[in-house]
Protein backbone atom coordinates (compact mmCIF):
# COMPACT_ATOMS: atom_id res chain seq x y z
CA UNK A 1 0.00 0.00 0.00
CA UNK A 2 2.87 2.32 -0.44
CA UNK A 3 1.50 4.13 -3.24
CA UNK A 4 -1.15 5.35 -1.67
CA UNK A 5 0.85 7.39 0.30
CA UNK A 6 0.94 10.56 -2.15
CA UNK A 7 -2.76 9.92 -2.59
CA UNK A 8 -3.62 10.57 1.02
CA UNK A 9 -1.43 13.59 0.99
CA UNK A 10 -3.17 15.18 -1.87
CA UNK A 11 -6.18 14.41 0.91
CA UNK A 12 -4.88 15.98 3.59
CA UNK A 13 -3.27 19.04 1.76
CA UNK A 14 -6.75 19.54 0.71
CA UNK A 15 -8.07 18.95 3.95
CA UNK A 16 -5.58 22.14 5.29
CA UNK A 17 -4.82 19.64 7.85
CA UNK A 18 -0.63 19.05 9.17
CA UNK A 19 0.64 16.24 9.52
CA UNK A 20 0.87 16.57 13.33
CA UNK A 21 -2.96 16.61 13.72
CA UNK A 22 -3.55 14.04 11.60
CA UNK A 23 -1.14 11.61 12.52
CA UNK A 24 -1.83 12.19 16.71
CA UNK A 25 -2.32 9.57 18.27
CA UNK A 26 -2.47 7.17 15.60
CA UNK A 27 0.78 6.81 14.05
CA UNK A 28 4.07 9.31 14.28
CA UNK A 29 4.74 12.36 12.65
CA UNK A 30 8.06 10.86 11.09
CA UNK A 31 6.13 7.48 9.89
CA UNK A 32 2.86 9.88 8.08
CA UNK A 33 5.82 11.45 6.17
CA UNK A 34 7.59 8.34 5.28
CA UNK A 35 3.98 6.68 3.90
CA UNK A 36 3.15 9.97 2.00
CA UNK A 37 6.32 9.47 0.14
CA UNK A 38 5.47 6.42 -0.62
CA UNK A 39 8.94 4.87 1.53
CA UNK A 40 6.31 2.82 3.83
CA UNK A 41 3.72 0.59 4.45
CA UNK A 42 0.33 1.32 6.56
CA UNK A 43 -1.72 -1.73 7.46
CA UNK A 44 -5.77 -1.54 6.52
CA UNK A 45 -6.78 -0.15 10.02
CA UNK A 46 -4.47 2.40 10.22
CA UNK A 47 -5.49 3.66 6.97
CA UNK A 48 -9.35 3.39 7.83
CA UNK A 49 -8.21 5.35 10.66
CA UNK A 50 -6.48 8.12 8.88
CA UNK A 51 -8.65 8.23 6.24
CA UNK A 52 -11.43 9.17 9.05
CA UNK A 53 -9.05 12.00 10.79
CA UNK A 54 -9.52 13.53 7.78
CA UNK A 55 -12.97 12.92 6.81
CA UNK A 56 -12.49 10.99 3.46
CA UNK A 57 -14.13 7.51 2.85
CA UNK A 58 -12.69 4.13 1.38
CA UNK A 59 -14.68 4.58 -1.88
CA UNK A 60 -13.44 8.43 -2.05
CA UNK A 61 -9.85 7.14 -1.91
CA UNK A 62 -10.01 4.74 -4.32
CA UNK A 63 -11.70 6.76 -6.83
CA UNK A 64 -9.06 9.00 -7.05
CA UNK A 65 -6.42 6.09 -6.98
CA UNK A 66 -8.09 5.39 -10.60
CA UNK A 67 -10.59 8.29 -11.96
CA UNK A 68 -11.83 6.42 -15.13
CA UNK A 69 -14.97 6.41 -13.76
CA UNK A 70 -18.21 7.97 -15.71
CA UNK A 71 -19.29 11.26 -13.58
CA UNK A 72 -22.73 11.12 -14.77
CA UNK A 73 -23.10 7.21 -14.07
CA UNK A 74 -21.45 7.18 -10.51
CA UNK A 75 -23.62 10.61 -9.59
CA UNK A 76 -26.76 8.38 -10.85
CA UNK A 77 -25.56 5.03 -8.90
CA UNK A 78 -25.50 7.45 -5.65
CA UNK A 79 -28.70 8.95 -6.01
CA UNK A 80 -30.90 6.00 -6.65
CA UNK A 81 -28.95 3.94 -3.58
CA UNK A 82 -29.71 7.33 -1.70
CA UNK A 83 -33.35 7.37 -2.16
CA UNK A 84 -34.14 3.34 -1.84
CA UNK A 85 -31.79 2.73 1.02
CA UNK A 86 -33.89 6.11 2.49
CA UNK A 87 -36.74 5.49 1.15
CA UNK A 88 -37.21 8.40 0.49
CA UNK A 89 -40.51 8.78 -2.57
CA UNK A 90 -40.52 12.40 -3.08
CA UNK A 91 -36.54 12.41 -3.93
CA UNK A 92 -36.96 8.86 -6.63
CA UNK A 93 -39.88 10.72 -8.06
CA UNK A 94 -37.40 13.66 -8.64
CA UNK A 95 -34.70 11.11 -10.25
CA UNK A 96 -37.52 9.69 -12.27
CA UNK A 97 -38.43 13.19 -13.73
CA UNK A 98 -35.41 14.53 -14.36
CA UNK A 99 -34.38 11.23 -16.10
CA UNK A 100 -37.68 11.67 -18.49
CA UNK A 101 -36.78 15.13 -19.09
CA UNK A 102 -33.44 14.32 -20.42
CA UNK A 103 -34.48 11.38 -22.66
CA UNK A 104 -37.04 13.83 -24.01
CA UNK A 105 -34.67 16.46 -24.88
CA UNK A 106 -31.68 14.20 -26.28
CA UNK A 107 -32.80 11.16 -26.90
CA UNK A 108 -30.23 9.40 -24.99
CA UNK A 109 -30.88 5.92 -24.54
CA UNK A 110 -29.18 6.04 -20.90
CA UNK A 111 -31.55 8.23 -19.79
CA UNK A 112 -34.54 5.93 -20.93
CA UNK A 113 -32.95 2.73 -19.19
CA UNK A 114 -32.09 4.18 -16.05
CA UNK A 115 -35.49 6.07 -15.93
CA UNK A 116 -36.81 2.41 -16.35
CA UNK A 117 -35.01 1.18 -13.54
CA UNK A 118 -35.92 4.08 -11.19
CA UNK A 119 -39.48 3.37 -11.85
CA UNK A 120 -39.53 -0.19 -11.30
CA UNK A 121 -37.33 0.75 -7.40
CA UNK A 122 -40.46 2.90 -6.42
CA UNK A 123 -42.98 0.42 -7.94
CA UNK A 124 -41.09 -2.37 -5.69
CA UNK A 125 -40.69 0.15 -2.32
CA UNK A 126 -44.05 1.88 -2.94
CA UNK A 127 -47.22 1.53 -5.21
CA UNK A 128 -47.45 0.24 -8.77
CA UNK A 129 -47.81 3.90 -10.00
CA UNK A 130 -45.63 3.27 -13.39
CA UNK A 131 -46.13 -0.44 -14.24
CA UNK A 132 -43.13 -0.40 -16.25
CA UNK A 133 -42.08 -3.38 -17.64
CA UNK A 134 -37.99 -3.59 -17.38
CA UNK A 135 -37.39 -5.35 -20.66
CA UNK A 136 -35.82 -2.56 -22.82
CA UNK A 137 -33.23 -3.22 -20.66
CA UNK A 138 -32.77 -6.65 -20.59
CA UNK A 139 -32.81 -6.64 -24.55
CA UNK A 140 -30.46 -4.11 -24.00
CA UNK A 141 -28.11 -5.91 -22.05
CA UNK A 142 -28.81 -9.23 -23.69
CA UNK A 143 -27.37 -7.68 -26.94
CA UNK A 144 -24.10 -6.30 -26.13
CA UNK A 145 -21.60 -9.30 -26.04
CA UNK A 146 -19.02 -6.55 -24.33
CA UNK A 147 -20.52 -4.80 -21.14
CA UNK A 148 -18.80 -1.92 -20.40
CA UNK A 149 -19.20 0.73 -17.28
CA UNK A 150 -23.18 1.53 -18.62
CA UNK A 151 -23.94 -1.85 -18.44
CA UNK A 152 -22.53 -3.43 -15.48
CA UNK A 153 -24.33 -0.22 -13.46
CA UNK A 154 -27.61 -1.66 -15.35
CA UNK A 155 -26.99 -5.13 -14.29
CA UNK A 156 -26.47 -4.71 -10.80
CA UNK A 157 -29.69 -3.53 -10.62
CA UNK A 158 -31.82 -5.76 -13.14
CA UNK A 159 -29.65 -9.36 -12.27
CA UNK A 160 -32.50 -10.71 -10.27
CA UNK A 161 -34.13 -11.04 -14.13
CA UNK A 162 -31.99 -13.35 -15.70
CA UNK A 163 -32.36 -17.26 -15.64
CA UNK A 164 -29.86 -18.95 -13.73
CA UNK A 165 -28.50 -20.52 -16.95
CA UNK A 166 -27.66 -16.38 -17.58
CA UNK A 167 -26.76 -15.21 -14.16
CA UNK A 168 -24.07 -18.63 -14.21
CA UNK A 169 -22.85 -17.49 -17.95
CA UNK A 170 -22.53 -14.18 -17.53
CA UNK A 171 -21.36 -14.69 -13.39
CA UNK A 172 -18.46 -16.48 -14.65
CA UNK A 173 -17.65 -14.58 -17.76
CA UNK A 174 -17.44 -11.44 -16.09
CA UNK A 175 -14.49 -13.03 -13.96
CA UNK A 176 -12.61 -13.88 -16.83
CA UNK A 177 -12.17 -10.67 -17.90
CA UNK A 178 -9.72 -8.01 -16.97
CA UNK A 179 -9.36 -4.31 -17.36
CA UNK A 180 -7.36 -1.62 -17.09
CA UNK A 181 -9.29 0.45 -14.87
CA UNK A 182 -9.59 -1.00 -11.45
CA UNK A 183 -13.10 0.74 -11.60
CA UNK A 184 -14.65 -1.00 -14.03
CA UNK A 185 -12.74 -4.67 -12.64
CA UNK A 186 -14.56 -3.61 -9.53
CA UNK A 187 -17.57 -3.63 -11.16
CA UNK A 188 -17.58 -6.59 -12.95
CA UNK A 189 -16.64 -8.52 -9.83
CA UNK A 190 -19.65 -6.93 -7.79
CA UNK A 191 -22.05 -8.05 -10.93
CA UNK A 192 -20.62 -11.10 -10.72
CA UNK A 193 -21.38 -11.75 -7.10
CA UNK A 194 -24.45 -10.22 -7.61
CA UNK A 195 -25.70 -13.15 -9.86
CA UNK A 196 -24.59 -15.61 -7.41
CA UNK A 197 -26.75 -13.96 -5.14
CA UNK A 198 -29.37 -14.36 -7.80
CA UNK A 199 -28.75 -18.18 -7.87
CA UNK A 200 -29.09 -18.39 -4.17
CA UNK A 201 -31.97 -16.84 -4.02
CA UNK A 202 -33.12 -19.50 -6.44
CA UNK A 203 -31.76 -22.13 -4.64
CA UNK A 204 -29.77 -23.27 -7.43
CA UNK A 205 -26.45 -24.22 -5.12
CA UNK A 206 -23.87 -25.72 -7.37
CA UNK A 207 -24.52 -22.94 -9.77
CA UNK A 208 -23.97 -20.57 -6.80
CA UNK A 209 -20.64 -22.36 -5.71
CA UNK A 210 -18.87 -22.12 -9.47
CA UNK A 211 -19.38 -18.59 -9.40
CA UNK A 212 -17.67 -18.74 -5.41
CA UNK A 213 -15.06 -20.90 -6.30
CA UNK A 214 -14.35 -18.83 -9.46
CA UNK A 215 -13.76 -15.73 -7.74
CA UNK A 216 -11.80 -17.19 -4.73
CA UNK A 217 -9.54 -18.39 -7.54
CA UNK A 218 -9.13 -15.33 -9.66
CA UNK A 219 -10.04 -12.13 -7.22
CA UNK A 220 -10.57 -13.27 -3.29
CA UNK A 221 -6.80 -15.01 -2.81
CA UNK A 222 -4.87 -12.28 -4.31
CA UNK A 223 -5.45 -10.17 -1.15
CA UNK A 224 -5.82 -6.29 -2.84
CA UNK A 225 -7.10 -3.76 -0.86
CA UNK A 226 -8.42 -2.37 -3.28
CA UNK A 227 -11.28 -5.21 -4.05
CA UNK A 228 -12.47 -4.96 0.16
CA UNK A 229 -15.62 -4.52 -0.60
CA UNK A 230 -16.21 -7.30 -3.02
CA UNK A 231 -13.75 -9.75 -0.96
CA UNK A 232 -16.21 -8.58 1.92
CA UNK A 233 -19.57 -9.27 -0.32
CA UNK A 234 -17.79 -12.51 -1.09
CA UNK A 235 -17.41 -13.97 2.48
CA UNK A 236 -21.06 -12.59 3.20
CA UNK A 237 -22.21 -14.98 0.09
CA UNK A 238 -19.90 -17.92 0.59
CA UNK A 239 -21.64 -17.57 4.67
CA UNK A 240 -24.97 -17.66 3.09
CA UNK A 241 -23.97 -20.63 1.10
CA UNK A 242 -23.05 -22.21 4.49
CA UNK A 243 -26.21 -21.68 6.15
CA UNK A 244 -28.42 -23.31 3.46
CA UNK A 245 -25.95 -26.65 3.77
CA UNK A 246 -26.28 -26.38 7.34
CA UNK A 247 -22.95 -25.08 8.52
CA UNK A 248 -21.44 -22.13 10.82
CA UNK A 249 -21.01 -19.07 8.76
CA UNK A 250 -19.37 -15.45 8.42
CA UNK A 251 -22.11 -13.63 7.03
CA UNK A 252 -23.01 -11.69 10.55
CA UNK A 253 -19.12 -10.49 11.00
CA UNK A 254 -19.33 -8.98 7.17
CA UNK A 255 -22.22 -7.30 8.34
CA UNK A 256 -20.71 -5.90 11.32
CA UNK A 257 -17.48 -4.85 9.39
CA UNK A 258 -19.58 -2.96 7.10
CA UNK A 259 -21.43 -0.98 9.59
CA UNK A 260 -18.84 -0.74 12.27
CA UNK A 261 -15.49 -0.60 10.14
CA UNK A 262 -16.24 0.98 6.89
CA UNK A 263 -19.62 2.57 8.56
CA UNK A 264 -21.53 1.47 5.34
CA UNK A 265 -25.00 1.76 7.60
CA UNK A 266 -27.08 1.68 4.50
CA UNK A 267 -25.48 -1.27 2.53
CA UNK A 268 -24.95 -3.43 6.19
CA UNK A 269 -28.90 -3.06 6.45
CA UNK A 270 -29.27 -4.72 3.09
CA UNK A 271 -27.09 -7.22 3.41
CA UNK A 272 -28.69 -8.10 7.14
CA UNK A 273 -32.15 -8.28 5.47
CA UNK A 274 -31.24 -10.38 2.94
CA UNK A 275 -29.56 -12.72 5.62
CA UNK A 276 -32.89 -12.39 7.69
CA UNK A 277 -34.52 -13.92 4.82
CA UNK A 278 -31.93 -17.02 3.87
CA UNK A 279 -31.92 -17.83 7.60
CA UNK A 280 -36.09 -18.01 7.77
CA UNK A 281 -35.11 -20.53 3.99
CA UNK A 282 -32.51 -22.45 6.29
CA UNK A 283 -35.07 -23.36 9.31
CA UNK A 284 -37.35 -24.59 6.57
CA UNK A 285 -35.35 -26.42 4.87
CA UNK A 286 -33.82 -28.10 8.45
CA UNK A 287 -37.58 -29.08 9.37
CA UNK A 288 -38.16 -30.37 6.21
């Protein structure tokens, strides 16, 4: 993790805060310096630590450590988590508006997809005011052999629709794949846990556990900080996997880290109501 170094300066310098304040009582003076040049290491607390002294997040850091990123998609991705984690009607009916407006005025097929995808989150959390039928999308996605940033967004939110014959395909071709932006690699590894989830939800195990064992393999062993939050999302699956074969699991801890550790509140609720629901499966399938 040397190289991060000069990226948390950059941070702090921003910040207006000296070294001294940030580094009190968590690490010396002498060793901040030496890990802003870049001359030494910092373990993952410490940097969780230092990142909160000076009020930047995990995701903030490691945006900038690679800023390929599409503005308009990321903004999007944050708004509609925003208003369902929240939610919040009045502010997805905003999203959804503004989204209309703009594939009105360009003609922008983003703009109609995502609009699509808003409406179907606040005919899910609310009433079925829109009645939209999400297929545009999935013939969308079904048709582009190469998913790039705009579609990996789209399939994290639509991969409950695919068949598990899909969600194994395209969960196991996504880890293949490698690119040079650690943003969009990111990405496809999150999709691809994301229709593993979709095969557990289905019960469709051995399906499930290719897609485990294929990212253990290619992502989980090689230990990068930078892929925390899917290595975390991938101990949280492999735990639910667990609990439907009867076995002690992690999923709880992952939980905990999120909330606690990288104080993802939102997300950790998610992820703990999804666990509610495969532990309610488990009991039923012990009685059975």
């Amino acid at each position: 993790m040397t190289d991060y170094g000069p990226i948390f300066e950059k941070f702090r310098t921003i910040k207006n805060m000296p070294t001294k304040q940030v580094a009190d009582g968590l690490v010396s003076p002498q060793f901040l310096r030496k890990f802003e040049r870049g001359e030494s290491d910092v373990s993952l607390t410490n940097l969780l630590l230092l990142l909160s002294r000076v009020h930047v997040t995990l995701d903030e850091f490691f945006q900038e450590t690679d800023g390929t990123l599409d503005t308009w998609l990321n903004q999007i991705e944050s708004d509609l988590e925003t208003a369902v984690i929240a939610r919040d009607s009045f502010l997805l009916k905003k999203i959804i508006k503004q989204l209309d407006y703009d594939y009105q005025e360009t003609g922008d097929k983003k703009f109609l997809y995502f609009g699509l995808v808003a409406k179907r989150f606040y005919d899910i959390l609310f009433y079925d005011v829109y009645d939209m039928a999400i297929s545009p999308v999935m013939t969308y996605l079904r048709s582009n052999e190469e998913w790039g940033t705009m579609e990996l967004y789209l399939s994290s939110y639509c991969y409950q629709e695919f068949s598990e014959e899909e969600a194994l395909f395209y969960g196991l071709n996504l880890l293949k794949q490698k690119h040079a932006s650690q943003s969009v690699n990111n990405w496809r590894w999150d999709v691809s846990l994301h229709f593993c989830l979709n095969l557990l939800v289905k019960h469709h195990l051995q399906k499930a556990k290719q897609i485990l064992m294929s990212y253990r393999e290619k992502v989980f062993m090689k230990n990068d900080l930078k892929n925390i939050h899917c290595n975390l999302f991938y101990v949280y699956l492999e735990g639910i996997y667990d609990l439907l074969n009867g076995k002690e699991n992690d999923s709880e801890k992952v939980i905990m880290i999120f909330r606690e550790v990288l104080k993802c509140e939102g997300y950790a609720n998610q992820l703990d109501d999804t666990y509610e629901f495969f532990k309610t499966r488990a009991r039923k399938l012990k009685d059975c």
